[in-house]
Protein backbone atom coordinates (compact mmCIF):
# COMPACT_ATOMS: atom_id res chain seq x y z
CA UNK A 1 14.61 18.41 10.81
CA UNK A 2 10.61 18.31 9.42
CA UNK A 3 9.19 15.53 8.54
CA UNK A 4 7.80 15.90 5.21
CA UNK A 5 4.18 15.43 4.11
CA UNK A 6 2.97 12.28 2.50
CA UNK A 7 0.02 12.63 0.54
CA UNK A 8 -1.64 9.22 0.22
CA UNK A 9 -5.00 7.19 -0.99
CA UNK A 10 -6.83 4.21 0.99
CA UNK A 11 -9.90 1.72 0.58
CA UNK A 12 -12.73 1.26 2.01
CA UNK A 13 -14.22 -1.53 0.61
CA UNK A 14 -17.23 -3.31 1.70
CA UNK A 15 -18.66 -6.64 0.87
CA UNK A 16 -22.51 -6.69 2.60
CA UNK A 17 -21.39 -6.28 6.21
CA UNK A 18 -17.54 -7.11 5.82
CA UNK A 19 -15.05 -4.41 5.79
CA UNK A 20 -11.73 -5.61 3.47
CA UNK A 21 -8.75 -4.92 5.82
CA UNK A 22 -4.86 -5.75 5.45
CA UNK A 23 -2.33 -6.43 8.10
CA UNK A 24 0.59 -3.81 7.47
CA UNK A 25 3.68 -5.22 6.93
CA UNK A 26 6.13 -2.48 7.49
CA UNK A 27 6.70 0.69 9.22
CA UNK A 28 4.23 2.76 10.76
CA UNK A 29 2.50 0.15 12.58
CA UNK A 30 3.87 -3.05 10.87
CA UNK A 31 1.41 -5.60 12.23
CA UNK A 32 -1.76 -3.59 13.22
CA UNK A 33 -4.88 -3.79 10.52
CA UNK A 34 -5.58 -0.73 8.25
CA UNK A 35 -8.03 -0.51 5.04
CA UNK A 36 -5.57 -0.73 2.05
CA UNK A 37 -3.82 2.08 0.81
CA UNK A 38 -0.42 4.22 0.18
CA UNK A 39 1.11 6.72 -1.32
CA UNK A 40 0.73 8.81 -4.48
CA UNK A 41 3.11 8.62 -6.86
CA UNK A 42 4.13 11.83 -9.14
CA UNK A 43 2.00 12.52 -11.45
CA UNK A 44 -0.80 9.70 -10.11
CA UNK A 45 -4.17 10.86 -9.33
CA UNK A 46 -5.85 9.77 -5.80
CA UNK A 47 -8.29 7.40 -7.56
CA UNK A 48 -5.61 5.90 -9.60
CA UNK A 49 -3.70 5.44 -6.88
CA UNK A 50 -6.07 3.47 -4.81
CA UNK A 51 -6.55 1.18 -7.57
CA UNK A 52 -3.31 0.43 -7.70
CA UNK A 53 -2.75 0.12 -4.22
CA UNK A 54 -5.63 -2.08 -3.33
CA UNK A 55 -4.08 -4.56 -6.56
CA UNK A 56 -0.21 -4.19 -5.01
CA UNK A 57 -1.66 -5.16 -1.57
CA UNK A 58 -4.67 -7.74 -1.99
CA UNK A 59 -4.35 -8.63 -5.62
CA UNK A 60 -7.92 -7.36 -5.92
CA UNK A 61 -9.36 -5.18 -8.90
CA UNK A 62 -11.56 -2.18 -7.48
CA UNK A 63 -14.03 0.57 -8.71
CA UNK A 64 -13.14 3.50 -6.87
CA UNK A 65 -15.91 5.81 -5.97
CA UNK A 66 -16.65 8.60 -3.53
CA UNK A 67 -14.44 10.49 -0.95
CA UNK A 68 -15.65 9.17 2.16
CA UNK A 69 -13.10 11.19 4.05
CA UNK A 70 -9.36 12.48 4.89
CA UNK A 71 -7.36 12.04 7.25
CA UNK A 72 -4.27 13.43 8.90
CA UNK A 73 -1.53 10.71 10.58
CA UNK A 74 1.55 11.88 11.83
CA UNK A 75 3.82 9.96 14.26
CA UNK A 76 7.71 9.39 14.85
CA UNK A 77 9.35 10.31 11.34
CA UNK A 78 6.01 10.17 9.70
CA UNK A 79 3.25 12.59 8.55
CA UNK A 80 0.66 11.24 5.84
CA UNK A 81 -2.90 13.32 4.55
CA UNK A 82 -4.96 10.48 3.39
CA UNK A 83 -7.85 10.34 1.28
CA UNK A 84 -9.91 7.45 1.75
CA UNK A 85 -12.66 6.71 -1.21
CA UNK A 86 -15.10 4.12 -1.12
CA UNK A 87 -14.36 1.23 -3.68
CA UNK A 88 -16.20 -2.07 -4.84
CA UNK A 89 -14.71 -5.27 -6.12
CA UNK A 90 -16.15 -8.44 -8.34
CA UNK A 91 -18.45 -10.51 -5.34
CA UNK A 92 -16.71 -13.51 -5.52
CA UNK A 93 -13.32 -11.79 -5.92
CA UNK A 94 -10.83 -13.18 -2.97
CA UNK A 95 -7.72 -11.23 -1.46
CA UNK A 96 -4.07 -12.12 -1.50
CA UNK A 97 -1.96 -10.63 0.52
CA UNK A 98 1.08 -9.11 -1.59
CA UNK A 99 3.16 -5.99 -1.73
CA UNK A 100 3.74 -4.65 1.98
CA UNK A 101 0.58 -6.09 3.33
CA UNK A 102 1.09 -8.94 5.43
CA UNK A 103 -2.30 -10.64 5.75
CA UNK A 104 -5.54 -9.61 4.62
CA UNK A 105 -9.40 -10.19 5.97
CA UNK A 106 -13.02 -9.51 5.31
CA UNK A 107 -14.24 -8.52 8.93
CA UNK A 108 -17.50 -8.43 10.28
CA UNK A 109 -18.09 -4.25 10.83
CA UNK A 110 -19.63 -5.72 14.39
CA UNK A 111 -16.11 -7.21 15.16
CA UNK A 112 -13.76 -4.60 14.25
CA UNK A 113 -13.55 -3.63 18.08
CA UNK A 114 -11.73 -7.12 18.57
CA UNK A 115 -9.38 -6.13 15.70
CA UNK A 116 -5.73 -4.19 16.56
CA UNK A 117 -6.56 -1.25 13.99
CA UNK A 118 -3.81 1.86 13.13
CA UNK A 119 -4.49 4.47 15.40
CA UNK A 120 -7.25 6.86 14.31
CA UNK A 121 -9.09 4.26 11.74
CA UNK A 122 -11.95 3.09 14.36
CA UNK A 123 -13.08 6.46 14.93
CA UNK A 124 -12.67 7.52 11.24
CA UNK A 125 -14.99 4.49 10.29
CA UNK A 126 -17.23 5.02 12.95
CA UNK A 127 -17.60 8.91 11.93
CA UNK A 128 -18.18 8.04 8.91
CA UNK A 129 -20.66 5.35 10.01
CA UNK A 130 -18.60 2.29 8.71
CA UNK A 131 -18.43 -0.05 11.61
């Protein structure tokens, strides 16, 4: 049987040198630090759908902006396309975690090599010169 294909929307939003990141909570890689994100509902654009996700998981409001880039995850039972945009939020706005995220952080971009990120997202941050 095929596993079939997820389309889904992230964040990657910055705060001067900080990088907003959220400890997944469930399945794929329940534990490990990604940038927010999920899947598009029906009907949902991408940018809509970040906005939403980035309020389910850190209670934040964001203005989404550019595609910085998409990726392609697939794994055990899994197989997401994800478009990542860039997205701002209020500077004195502070994260919750909520929704499936279990934590969340601002992180240093110089420290992200002592974070356990999903597989892929250090190299898609450094490509696109995030970190």
């Amino acid at each position: 049987m095929t596993t079939p294909v997820v389309v889904a929307a992230g964040a990657v939003v910055r705060r001067g040198d900080r990088l907003l990141l959220i400890q997944r909570g469930r399945a794929p890689e329940a534990g490990r630090w990604s940038v927010p994100g999920g899947r598009v509902e029906a009907g949902e654009g991408l940018r809509d759908a970040v906005r939403r996700e980035v309020l389910e998981e850190t209670g934040l409001d964001v203005d989404v902006g550019d595609l910085v880039g998409v990726v392609e995850r697939r794994g055990p039972g899994f197989h997401y396309v994800v478009a990542d945009f860039a997205a701002a939020c209020a500077p004195d706005a502070e994260p919750t975690a909520g929704d499936d995220a279990a934590a969340v952080a601002w992180v240093p971009a110089s420290d992200l090599d002592e974070w356990d990120l999903v597989d892929g997202l250090r190299t898609f941050l450094r490509a696109n010169r995030i970190g």
